[in-house]
N, C-alpha and C. Protein backbone atom coordinates (compact mmCIF):
# COMPACT_ATOMS: atom_id res chain seq x y z
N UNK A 1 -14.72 26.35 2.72
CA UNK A 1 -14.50 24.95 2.96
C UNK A 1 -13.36 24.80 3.96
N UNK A 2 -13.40 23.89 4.80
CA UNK A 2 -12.14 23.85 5.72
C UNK A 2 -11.15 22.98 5.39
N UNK A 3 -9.84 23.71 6.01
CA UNK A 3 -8.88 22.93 5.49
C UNK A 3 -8.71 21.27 6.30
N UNK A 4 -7.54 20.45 5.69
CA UNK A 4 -7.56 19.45 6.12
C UNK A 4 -6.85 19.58 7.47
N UNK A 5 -6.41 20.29 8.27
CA UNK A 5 -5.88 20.34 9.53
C UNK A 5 -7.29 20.57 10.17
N UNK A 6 -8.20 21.61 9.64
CA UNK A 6 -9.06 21.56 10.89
C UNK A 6 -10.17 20.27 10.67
N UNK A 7 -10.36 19.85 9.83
CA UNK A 7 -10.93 18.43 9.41
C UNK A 7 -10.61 17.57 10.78
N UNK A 8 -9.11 17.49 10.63
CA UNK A 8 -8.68 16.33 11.51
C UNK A 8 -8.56 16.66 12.79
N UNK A 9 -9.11 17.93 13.35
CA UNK A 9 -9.63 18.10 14.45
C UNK A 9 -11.03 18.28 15.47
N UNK A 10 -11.62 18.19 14.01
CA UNK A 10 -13.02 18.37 14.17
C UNK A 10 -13.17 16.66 15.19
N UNK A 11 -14.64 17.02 16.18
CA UNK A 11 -14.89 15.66 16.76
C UNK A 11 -15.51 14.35 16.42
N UNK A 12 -16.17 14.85 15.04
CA UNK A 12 -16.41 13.44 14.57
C UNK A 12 -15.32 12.88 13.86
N UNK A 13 -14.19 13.53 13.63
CA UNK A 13 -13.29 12.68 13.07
C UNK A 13 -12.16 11.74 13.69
N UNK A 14 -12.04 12.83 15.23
CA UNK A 14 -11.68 11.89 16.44
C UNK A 14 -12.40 10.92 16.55
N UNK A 15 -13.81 10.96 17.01
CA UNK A 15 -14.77 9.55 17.43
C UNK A 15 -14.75 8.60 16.29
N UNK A 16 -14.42 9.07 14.99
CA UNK A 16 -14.55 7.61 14.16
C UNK A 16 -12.86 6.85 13.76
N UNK A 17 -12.12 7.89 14.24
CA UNK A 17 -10.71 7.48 14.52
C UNK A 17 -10.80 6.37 15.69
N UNK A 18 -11.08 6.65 16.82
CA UNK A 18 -11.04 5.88 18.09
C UNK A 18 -12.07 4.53 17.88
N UNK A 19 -13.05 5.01 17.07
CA UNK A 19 -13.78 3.45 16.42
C UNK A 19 -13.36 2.85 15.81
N UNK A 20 -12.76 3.49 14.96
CA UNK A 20 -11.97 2.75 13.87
C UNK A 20 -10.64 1.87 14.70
N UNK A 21 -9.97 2.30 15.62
CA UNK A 21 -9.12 1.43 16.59
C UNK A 21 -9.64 0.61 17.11
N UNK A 22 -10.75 0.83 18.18
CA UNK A 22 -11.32 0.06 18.71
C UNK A 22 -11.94 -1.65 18.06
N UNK A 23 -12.36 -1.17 16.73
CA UNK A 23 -12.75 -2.80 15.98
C UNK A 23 -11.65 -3.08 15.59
N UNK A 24 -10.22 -2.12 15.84
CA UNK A 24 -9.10 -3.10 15.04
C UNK A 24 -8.74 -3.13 13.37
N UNK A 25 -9.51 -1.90 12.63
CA UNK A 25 -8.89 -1.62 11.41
C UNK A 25 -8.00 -1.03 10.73
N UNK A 26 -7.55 -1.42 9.90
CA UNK A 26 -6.58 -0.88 9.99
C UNK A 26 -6.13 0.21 8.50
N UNK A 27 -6.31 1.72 8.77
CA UNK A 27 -6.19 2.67 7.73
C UNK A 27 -5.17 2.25 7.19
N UNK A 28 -5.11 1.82 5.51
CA UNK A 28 -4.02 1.73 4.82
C UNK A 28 -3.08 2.71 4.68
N UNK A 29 -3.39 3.91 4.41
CA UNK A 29 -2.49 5.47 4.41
C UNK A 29 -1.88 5.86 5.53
N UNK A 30 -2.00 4.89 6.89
CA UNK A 30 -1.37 5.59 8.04
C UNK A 30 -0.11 4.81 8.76
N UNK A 31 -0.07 3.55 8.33
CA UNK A 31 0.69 2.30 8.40
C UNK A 31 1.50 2.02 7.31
N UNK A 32 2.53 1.45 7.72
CA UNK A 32 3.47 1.10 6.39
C UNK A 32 3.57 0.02 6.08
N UNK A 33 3.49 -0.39 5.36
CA UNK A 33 3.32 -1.96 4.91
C UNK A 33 4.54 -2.92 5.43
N UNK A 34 4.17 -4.33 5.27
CA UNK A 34 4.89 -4.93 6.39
C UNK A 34 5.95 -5.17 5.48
N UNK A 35 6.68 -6.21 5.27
CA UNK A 35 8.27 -6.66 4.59
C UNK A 35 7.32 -8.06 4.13
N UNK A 36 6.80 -9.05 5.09
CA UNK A 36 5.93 -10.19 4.90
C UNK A 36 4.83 -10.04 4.97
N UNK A 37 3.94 -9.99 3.92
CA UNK A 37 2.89 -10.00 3.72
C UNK A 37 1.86 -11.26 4.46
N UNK A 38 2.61 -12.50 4.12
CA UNK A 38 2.07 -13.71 4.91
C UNK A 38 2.42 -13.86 6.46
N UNK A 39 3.27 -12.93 7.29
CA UNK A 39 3.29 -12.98 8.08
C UNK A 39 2.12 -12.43 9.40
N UNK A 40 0.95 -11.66 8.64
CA UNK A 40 -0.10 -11.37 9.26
C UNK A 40 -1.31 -12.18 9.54
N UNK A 41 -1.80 -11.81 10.70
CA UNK A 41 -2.74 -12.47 10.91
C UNK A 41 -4.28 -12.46 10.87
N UNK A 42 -4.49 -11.73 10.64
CA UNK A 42 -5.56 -10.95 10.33
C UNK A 42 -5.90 -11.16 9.13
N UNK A 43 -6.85 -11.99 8.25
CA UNK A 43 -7.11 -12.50 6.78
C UNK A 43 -7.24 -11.01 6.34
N UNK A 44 -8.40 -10.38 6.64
CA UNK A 44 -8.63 -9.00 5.74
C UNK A 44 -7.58 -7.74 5.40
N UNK A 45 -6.93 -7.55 6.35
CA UNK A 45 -5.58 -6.67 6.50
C UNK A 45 -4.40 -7.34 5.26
N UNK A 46 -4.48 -8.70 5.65
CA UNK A 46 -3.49 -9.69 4.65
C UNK A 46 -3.53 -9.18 2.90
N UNK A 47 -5.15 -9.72 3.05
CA UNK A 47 -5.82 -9.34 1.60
C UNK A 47 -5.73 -7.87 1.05
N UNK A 48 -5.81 -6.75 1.93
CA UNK A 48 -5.55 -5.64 1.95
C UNK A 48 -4.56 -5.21 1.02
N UNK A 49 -3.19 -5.33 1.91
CA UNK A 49 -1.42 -5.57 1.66
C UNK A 49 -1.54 -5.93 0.36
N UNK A 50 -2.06 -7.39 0.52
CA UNK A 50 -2.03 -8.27 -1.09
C UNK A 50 -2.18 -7.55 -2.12
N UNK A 51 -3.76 -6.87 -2.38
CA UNK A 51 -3.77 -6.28 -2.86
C UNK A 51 -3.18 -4.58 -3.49
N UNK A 52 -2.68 -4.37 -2.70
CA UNK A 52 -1.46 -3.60 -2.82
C UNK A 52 -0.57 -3.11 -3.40
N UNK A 53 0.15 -4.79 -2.70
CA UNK A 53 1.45 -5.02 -3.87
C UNK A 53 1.19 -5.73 -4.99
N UNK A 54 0.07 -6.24 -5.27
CA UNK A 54 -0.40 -6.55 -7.12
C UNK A 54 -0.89 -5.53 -7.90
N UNK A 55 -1.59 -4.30 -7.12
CA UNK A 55 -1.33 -2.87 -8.20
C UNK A 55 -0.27 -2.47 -8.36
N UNK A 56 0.63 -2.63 -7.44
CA UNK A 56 2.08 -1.66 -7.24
C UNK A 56 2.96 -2.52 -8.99
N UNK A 57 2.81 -4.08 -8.62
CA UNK A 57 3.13 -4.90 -9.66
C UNK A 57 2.90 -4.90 -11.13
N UNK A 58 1.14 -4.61 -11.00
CA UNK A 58 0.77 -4.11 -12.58
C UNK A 58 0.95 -2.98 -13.31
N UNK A 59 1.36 -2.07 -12.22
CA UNK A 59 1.65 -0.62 -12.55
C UNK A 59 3.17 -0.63 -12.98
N UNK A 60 4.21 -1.41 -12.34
CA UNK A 60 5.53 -1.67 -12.62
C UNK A 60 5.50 -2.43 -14.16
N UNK A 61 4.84 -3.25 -14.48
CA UNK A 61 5.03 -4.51 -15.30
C UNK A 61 4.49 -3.76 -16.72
N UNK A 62 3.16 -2.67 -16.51
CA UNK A 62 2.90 -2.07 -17.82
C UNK A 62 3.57 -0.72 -18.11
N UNK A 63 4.44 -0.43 -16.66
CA UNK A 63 5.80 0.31 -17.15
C UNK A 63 6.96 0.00 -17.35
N UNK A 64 7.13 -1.34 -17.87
CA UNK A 64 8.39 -2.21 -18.19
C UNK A 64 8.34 -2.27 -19.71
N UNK A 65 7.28 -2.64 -19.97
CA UNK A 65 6.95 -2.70 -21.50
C UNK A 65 7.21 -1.30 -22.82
N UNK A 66 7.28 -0.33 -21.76
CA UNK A 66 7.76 1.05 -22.80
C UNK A 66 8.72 0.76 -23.73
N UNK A 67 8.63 1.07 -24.99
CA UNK A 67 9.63 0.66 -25.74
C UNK A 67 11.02 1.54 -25.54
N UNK A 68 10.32 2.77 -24.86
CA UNK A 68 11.48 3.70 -24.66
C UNK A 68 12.40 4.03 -24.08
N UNK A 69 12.01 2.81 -22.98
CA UNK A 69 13.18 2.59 -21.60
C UNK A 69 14.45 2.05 -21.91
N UNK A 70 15.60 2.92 -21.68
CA UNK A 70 16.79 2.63 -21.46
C UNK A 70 17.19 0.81 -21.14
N UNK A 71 18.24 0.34 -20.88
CA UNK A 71 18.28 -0.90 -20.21
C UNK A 71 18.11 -0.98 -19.04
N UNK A 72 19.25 0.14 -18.68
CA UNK A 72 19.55 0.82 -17.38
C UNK A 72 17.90 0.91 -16.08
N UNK A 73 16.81 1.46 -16.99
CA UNK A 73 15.67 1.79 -16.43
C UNK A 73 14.56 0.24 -16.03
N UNK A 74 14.99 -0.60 -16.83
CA UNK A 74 14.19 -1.47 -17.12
C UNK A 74 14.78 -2.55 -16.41
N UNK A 75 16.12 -2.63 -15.75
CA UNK A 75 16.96 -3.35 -15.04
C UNK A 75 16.34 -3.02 -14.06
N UNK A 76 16.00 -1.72 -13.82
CA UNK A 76 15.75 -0.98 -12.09
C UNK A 76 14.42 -1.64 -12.44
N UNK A 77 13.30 -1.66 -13.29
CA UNK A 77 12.12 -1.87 -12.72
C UNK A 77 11.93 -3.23 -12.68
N UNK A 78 12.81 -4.30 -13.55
CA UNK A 78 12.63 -5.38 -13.08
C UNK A 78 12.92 -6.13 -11.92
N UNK A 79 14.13 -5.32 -10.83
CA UNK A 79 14.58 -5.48 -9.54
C UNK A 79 13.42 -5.27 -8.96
N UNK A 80 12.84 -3.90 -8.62
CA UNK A 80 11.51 -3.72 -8.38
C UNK A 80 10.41 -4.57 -8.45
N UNK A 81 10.15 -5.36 -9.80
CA UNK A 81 8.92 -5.86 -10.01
C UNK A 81 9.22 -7.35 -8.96
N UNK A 82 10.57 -8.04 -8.94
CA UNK A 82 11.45 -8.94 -8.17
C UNK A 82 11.02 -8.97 -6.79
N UNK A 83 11.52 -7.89 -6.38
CA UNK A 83 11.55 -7.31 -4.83
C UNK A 83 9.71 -8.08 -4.54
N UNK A 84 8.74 -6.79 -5.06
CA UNK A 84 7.57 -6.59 -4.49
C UNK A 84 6.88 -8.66 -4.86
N UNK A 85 7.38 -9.31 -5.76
CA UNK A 85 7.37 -10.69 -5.89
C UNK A 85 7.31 -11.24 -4.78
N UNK A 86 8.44 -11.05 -4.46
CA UNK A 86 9.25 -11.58 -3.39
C UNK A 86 8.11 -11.48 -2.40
N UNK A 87 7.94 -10.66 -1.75
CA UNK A 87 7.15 -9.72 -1.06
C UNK A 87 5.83 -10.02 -0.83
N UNK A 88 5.05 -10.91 -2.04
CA UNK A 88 3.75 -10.96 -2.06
C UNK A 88 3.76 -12.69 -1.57
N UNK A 89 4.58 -13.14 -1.58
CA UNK A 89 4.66 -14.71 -1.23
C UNK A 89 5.64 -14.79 -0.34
């Protein structure tokens, strides 16, 4: 099986890279997410993001609930859960 370096040199993965630019999509794994989510223009990319930071949120929020978390821990994830809030509006 080949590894992922020669994957990403192989030519169909160039040509659907350069397609994939060309219509303007945009790979979530290769881009970093913006600071404003509403600041994009692009509805689908928007929705993208959105969706995103509301897993990132549910994943924070049903790791807030541990009964076993410190204060200390649960302070940090509620800053966190704050922040990415912030973030989505």
């Amino acid at each position: 099986m080949a590894r992922n370096s020669e994957k990403a040199q192989s030519m169909l993965f160039r040509f659907r890279a350069q397609q994939a630019a060309s219509l303007g999509i945009i790979d979530a794994g290769r881009t970093r997410r913006p600071k404003m989510i509403t600041e994009i223009a692009q509805i689908p990319a928007c929705e993208k993001w959105r969706g995103q930071v509301l897993k990132e949120i549910s994943r924070k929020v049903s790791k807030i609930q541990d009964p076993s978390l410190s204060d200390f821990q649960i302070r940090d994830l509620n800053d966190e859960i704050n922040k990415l809030m912030r973030e989505k509006h």
